[in-house]
N, C-alpha and C. Protein backbone atom coordinates (compact mmCIF):
# COMPACT_ATOMS: atom_id res chain seq x y z
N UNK A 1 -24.87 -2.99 -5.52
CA UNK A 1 -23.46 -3.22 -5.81
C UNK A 1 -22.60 -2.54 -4.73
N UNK A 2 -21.56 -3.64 -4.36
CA UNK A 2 -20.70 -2.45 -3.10
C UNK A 2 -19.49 -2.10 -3.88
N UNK A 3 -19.39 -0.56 -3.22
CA UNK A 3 -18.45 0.12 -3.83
C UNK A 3 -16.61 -0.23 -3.41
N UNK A 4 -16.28 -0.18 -4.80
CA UNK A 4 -14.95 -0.86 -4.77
C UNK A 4 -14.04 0.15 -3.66
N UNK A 5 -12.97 -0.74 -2.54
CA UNK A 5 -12.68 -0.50 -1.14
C UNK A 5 -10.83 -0.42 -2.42
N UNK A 6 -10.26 0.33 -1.35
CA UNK A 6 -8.58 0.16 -1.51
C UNK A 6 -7.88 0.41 -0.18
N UNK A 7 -6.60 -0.51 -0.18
CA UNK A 7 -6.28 -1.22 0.86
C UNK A 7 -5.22 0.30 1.12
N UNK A 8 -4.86 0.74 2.63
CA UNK A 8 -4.16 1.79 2.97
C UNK A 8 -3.59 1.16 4.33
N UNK A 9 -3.73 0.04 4.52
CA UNK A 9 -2.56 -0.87 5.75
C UNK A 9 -3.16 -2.06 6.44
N UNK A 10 -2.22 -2.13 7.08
CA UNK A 10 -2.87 -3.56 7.78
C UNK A 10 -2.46 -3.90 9.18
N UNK A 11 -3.36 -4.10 10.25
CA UNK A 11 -2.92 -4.53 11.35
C UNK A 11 -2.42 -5.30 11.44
N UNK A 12 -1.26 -4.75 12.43
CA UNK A 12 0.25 -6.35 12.28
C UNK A 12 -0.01 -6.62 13.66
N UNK A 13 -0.73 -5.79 14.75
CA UNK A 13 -0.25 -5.94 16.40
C UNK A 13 -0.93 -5.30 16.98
N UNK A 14 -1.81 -5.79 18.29
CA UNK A 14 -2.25 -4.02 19.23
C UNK A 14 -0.64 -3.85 20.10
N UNK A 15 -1.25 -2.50 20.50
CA UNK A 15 0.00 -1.92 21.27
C UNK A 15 -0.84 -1.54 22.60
N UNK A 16 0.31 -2.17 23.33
CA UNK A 16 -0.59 -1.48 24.85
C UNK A 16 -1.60 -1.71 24.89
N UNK A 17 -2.89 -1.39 25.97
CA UNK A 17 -3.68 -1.67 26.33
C UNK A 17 -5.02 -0.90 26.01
N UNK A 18 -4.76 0.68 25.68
CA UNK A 18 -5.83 0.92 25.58
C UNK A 18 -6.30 1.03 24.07
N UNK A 19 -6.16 0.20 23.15
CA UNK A 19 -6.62 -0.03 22.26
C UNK A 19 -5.96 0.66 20.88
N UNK A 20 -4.72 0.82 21.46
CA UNK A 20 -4.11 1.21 20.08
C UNK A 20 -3.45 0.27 19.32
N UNK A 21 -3.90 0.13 18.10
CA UNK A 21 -3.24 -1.18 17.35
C UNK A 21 -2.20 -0.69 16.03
N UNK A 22 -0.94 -1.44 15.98
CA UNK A 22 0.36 -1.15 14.87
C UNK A 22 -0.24 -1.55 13.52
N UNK A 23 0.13 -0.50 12.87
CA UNK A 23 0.02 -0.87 11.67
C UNK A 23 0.97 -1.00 10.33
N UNK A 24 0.81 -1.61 9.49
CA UNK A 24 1.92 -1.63 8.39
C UNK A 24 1.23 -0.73 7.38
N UNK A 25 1.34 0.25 7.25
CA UNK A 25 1.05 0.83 6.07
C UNK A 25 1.10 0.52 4.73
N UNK A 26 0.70 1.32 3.42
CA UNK A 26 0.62 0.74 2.30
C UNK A 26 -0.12 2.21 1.61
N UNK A 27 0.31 3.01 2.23
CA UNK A 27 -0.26 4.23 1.36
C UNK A 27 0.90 5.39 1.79
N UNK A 28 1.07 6.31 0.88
CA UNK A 28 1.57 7.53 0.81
C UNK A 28 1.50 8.18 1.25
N UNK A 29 -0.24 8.51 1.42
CA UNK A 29 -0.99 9.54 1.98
C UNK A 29 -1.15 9.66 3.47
N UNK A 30 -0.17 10.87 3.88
CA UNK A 30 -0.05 10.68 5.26
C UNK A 30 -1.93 11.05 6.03
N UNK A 31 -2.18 11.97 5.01
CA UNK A 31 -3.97 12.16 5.66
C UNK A 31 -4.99 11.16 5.79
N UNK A 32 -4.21 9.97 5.25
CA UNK A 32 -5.34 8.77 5.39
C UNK A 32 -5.37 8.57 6.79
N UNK A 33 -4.52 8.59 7.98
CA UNK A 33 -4.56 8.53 9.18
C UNK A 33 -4.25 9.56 9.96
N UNK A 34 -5.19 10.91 9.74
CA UNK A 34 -5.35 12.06 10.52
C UNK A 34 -6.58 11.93 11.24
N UNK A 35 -6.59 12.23 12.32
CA UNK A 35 -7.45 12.13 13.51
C UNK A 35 -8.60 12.40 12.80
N UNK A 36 -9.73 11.86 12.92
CA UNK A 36 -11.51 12.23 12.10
C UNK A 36 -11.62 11.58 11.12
N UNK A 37 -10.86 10.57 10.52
CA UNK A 37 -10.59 10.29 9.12
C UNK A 37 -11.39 8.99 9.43
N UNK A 38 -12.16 8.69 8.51
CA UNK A 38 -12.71 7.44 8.18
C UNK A 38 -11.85 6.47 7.83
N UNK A 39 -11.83 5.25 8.38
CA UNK A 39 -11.45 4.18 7.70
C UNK A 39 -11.95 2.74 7.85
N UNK A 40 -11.96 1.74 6.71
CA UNK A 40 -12.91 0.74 6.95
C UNK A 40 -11.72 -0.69 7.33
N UNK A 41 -12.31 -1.48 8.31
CA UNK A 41 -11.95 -2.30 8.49
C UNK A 41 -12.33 -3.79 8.01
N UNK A 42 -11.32 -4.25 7.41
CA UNK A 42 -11.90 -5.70 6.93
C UNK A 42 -11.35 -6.70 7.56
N UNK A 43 -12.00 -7.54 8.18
CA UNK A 43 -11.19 -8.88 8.52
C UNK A 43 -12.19 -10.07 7.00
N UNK A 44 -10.93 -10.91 6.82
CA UNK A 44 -11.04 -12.07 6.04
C UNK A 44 -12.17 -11.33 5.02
N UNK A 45 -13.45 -11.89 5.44
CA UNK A 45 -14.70 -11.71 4.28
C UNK A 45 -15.54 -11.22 4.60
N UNK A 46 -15.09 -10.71 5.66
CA UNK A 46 -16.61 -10.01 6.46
C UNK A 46 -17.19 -8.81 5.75
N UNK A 47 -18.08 -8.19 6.52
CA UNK A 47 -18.46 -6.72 5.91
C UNK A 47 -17.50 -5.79 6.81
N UNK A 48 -17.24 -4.66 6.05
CA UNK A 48 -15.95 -3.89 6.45
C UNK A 48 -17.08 -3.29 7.58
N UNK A 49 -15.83 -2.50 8.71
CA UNK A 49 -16.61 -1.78 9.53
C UNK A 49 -16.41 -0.76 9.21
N UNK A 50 -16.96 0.37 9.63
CA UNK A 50 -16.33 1.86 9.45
C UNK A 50 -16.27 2.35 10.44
N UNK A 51 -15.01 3.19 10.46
CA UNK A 51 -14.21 3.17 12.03
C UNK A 51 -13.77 4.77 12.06
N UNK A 52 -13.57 5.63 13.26
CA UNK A 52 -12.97 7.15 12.91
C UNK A 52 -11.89 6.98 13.34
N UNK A 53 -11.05 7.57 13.43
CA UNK A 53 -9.65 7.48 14.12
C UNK A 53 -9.77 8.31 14.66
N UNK A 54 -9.34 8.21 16.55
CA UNK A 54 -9.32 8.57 17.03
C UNK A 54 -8.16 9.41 17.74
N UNK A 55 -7.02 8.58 17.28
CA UNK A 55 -5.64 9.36 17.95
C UNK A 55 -4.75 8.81 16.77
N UNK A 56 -3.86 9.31 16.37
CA UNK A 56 -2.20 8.69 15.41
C UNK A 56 -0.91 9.02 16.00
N UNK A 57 -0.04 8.12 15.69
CA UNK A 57 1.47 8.53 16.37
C UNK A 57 2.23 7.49 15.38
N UNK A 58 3.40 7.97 15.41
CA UNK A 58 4.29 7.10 14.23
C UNK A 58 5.46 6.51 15.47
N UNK A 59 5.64 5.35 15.39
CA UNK A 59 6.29 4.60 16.47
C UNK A 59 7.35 3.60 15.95
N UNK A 60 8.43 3.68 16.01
CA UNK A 60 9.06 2.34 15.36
C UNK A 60 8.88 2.32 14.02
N UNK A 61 9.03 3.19 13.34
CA UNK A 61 8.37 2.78 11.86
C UNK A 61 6.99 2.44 11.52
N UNK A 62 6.33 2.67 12.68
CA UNK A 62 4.70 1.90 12.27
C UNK A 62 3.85 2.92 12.10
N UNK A 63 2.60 3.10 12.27
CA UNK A 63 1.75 3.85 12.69
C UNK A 63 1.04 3.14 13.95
N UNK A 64 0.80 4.11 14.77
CA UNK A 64 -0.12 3.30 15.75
C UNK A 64 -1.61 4.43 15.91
N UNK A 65 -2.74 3.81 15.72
CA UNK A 65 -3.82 4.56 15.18
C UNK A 65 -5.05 3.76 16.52
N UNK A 66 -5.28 4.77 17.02
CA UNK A 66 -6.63 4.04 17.77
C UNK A 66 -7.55 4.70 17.32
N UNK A 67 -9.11 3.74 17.53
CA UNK A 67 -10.34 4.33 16.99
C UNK A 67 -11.76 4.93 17.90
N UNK A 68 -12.31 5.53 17.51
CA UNK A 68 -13.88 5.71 18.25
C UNK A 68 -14.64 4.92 18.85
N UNK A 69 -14.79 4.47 20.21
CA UNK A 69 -15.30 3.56 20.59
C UNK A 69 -14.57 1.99 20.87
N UNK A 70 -13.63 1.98 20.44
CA UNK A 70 -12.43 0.89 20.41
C UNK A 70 -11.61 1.40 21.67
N UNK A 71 -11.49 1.24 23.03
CA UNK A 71 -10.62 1.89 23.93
C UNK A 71 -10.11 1.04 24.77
N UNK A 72 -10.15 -0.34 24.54
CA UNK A 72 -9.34 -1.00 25.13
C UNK A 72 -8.73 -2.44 24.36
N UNK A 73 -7.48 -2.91 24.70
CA UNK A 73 -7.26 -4.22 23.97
C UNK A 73 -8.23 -4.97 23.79
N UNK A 74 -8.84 -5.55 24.72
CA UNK A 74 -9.82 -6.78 24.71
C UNK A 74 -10.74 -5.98 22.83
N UNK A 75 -11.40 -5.18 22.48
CA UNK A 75 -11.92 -4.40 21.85
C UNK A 75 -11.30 -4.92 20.29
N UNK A 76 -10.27 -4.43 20.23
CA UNK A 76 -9.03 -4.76 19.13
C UNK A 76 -8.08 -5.54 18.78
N UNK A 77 -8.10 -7.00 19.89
CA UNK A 77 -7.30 -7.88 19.91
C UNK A 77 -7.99 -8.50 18.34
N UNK A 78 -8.90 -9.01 18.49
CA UNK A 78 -9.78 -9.69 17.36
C UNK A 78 -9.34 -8.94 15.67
N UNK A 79 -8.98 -7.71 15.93
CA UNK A 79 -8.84 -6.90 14.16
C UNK A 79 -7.39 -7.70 13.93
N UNK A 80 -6.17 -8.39 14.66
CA UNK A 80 -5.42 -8.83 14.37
C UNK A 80 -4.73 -9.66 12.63
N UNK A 81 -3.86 -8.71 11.65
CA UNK A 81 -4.03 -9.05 10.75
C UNK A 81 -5.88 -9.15 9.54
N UNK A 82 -5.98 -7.87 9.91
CA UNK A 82 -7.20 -7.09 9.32
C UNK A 82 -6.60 -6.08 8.25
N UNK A 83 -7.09 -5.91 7.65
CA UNK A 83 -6.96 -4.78 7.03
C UNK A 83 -7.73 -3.65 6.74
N UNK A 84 -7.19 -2.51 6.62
CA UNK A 84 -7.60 -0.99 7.01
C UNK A 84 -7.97 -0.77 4.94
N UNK A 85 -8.94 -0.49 4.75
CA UNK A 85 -9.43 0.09 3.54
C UNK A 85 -9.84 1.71 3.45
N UNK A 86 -9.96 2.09 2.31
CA UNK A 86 -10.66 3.51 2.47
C UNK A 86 -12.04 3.09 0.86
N UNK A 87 -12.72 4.06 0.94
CA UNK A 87 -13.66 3.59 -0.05
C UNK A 87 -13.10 4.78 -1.58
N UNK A 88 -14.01 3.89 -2.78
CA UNK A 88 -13.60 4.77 -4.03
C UNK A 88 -13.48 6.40 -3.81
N UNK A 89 -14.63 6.55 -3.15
CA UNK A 89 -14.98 8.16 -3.46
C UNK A 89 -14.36 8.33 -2.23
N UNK A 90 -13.25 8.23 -1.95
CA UNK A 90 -12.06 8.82 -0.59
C UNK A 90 -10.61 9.15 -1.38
N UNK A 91 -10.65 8.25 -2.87
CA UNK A 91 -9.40 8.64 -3.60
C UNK A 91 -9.45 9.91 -3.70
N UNK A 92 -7.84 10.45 -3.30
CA UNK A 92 -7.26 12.01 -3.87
C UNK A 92 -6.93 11.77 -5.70
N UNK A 93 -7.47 12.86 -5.96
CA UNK A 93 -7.01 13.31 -6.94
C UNK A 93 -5.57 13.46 -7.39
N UNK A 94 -4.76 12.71 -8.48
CA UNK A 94 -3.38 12.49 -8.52
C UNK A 94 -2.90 13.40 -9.46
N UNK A 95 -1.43 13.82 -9.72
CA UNK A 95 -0.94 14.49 -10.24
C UNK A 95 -0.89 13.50 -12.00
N UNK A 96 -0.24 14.67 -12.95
CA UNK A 96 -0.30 13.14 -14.05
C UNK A 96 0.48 11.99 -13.77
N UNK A 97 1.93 12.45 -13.24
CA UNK A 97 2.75 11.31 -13.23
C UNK A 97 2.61 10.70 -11.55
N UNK A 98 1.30 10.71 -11.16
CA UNK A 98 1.40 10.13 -9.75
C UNK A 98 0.18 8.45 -9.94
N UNK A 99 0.56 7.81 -9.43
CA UNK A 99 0.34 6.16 -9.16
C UNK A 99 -0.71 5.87 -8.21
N UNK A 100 -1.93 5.06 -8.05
CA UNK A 100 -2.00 4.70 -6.61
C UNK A 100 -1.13 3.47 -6.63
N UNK A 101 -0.90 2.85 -5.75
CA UNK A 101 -0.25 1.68 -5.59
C UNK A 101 -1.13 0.48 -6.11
N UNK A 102 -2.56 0.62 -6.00
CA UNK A 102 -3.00 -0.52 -6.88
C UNK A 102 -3.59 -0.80 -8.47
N UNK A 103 -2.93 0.55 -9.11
CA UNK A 103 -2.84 0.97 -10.23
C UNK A 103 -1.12 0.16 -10.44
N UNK A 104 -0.63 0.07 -10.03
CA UNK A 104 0.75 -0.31 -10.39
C UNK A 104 1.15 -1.89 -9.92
N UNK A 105 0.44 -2.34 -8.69
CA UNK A 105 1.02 -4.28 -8.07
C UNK A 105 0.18 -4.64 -9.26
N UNK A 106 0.83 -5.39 -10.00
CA UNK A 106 -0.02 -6.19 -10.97
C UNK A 106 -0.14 -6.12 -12.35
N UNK A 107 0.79 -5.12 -12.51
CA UNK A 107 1.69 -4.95 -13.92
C UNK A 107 2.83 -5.84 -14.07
N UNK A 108 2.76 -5.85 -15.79
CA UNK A 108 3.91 -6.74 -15.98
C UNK A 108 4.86 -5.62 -16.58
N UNK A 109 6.50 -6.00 -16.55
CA UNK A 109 7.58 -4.88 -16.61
C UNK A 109 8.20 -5.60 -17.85
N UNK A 110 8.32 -4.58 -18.84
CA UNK A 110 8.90 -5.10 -19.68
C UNK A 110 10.10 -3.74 -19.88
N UNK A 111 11.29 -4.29 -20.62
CA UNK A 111 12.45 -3.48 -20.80
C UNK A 111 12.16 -2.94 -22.52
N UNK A 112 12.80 -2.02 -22.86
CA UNK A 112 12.45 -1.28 -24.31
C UNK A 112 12.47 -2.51 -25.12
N UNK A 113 13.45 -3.48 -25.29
CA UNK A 113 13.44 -4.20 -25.97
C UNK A 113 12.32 -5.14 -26.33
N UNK A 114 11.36 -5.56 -25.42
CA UNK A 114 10.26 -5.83 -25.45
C UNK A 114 10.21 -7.29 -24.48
N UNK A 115 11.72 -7.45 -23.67
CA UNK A 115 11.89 -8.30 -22.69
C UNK A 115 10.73 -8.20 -21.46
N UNK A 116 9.75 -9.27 -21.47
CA UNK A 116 9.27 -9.66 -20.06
C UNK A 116 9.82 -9.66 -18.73
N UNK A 117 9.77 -9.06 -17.86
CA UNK A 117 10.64 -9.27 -16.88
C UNK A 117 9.93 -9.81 -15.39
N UNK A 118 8.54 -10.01 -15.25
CA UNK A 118 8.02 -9.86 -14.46
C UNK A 118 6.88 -9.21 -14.21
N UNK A 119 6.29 -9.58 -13.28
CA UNK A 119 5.38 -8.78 -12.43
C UNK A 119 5.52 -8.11 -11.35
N UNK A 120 4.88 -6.95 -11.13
CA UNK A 120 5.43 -6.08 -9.99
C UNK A 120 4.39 -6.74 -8.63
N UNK A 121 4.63 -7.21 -7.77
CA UNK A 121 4.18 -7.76 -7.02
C UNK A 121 4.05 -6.80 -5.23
N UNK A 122 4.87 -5.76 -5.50
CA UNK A 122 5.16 -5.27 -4.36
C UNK A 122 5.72 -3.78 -4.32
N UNK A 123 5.37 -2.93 -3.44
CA UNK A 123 5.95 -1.58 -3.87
C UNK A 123 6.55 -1.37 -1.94
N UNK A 124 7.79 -1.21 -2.07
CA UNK A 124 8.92 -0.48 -0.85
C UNK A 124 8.49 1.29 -0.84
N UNK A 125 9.04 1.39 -0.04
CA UNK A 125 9.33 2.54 0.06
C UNK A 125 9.93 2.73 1.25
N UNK A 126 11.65 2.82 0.84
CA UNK A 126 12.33 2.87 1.76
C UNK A 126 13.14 4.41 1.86
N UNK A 127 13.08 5.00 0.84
CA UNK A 127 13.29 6.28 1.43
C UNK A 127 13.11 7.42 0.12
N UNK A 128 14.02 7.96 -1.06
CA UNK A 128 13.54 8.82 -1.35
C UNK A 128 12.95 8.74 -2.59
N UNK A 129 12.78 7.67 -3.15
CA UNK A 129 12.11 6.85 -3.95
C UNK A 129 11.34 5.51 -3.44
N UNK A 130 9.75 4.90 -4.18
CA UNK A 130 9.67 3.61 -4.32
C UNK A 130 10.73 2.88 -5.22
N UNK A 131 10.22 1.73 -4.12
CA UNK A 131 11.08 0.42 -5.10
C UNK A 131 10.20 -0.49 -5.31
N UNK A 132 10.07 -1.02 -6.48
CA UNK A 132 9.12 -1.71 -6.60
C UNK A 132 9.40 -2.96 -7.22
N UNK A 133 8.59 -4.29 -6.65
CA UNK A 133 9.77 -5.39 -6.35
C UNK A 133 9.05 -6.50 -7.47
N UNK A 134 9.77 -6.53 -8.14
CA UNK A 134 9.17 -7.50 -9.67
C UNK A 134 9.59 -9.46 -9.60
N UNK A 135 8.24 -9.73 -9.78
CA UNK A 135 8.63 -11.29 -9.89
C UNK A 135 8.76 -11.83 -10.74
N UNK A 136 9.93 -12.55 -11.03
CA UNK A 136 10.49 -12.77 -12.27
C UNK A 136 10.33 -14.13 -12.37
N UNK A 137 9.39 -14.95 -13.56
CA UNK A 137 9.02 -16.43 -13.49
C UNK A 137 9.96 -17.01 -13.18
N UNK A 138 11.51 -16.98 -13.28
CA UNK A 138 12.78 -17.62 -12.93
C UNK A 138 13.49 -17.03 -11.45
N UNK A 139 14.06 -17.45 -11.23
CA UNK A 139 14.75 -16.68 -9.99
C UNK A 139 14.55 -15.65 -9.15
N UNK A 140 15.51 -15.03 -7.98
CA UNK A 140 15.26 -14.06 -7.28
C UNK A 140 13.99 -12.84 -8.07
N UNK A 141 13.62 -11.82 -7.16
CA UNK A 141 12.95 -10.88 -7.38
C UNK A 141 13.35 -9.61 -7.61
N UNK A 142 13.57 -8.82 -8.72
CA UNK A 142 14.31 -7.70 -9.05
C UNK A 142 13.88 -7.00 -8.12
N UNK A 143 14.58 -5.75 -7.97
CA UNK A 143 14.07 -4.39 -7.30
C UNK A 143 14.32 -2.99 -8.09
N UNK A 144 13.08 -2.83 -8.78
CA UNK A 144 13.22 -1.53 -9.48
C UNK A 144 12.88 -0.23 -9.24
N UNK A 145 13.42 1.01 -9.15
CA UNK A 145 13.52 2.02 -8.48
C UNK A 145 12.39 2.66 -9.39
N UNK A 146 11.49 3.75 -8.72
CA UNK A 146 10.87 4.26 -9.39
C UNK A 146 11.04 5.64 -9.83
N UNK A 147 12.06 5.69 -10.48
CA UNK A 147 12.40 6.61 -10.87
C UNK A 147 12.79 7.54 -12.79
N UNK A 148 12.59 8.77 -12.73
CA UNK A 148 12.62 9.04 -14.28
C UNK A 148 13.91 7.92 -14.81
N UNK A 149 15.21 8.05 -14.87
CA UNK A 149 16.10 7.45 -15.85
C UNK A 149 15.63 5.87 -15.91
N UNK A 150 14.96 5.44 -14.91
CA UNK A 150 14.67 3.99 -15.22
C UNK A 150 12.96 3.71 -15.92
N UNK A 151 12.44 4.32 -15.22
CA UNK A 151 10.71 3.79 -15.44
C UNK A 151 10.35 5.11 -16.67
N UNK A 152 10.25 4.36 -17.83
CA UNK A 152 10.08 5.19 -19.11
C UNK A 152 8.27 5.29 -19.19
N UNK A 153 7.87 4.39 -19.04
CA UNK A 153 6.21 4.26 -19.76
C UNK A 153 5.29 3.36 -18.63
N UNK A 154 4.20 4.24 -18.51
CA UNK A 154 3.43 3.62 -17.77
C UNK A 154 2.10 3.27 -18.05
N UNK A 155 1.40 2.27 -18.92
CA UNK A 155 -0.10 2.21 -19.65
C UNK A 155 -0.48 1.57 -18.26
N UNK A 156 -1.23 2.12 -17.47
CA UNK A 156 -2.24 1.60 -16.44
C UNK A 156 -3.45 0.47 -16.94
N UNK A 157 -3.79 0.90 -17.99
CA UNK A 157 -5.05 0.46 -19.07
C UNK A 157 -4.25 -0.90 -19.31
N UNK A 158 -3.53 -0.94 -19.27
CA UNK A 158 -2.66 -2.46 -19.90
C UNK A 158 -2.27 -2.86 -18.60
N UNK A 159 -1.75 -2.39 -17.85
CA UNK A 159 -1.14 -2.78 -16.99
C UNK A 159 0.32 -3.41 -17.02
N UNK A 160 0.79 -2.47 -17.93
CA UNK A 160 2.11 -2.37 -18.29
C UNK A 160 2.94 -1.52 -17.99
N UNK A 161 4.50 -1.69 -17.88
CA UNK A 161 5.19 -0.79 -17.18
C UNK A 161 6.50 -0.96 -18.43
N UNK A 162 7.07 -0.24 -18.74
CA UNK A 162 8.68 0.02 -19.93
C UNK A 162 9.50 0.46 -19.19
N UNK A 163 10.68 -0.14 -18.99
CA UNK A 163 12.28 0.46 -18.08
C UNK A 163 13.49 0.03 -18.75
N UNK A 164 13.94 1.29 -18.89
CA UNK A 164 15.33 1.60 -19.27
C UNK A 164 16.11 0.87 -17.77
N UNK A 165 16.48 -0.45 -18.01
CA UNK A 165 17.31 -0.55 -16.92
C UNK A 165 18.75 -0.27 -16.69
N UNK A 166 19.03 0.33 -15.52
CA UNK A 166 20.73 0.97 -15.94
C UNK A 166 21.88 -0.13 -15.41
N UNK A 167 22.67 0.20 -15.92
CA UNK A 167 23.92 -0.94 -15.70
C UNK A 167 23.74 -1.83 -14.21
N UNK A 168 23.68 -2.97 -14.42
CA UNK A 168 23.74 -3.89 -13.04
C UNK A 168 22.19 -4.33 -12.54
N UNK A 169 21.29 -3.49 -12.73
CA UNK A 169 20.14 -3.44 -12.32
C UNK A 169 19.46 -4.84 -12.58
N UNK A 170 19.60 -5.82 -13.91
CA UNK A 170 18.85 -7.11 -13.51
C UNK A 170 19.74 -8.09 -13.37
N UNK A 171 21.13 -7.68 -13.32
CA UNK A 171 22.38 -8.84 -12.39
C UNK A 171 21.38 -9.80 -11.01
């Protein structure tokens, strides 16, 4: 049986030539891309590779991460729109009220009242909170903050989420 992988970014671009490629992140954890750090690479369906990181720098909003043995474009052109995994037994240990992100895309949001509102399809993080972006079977896509006065209850086991939404919030 292979052990269940979780996704921590994704190649959007190489940069330059000697094999450093941009990435879009999708994790918190700034130690997932500290120099020595394992990480597995998946393209489409393949078998992941396992890769060290060799150098990190934060550029433009991105990360740009080159690896061990990967030292030139030609090398890393091909990981293009790949994605960067880490394996089960690499999860940190979370606080109570802390999330991984794929404990949370894939809940449905309901308000106290017992209103459906969606599925959370997407988690932001644009600055001192997530936002986490709910698809609503009808129209546009809410954006709900993750924060105490709004996000009351969280059953992971269900995959359910309860929010006090505050004035304006599903306008």
């Amino acid at each position: 049986m292979t052990e269940k992988m979780f996704n921590v970014g994704k190649i959007v671009n190489t940069h330059g030539i000697r094999g450093e490629v941009k990435v879009h992140r999708i994790s918190d954890f700034d130690e997932r891309f500290e120099i020595g750090e394992t990480l597995y690479l998946v393209k489409d369906n393949e078998h992941p590779i396992q890769l060290e990181i060799k150098s990190h720098r934060i550029h433009k909003g991105f990360d740009l991460i080159s690896f061990k043995g990967l030292d030139n474009i030609n090398d890393v052109e091909q990981y293009k729109g790949s994605k960067l995994k880490i394996s089960e037994n690499q999860l940190t240990d979370l606080d109570e009220d802390e999330y991984y992100y794929h404990e949370i895309i894939g809940c449905d949001v309901f308000t106290a009242n017992g209103d459906n509102l969606g599925t959370i399809k997407e988690i932001l993080s644009p600055g001192a909170n997530d936002v986490w972006v709910v698809k609503q079977p009808q129209g546009k896509d809410l954006l709900i903050p993750y924060i105490r006065d709004v996000v009351k209850e969280i059953v992971v086991d269900e995959k359910k989420v309860v929010i006090d939404p505050m004035e304006g919030l599903l306008d």
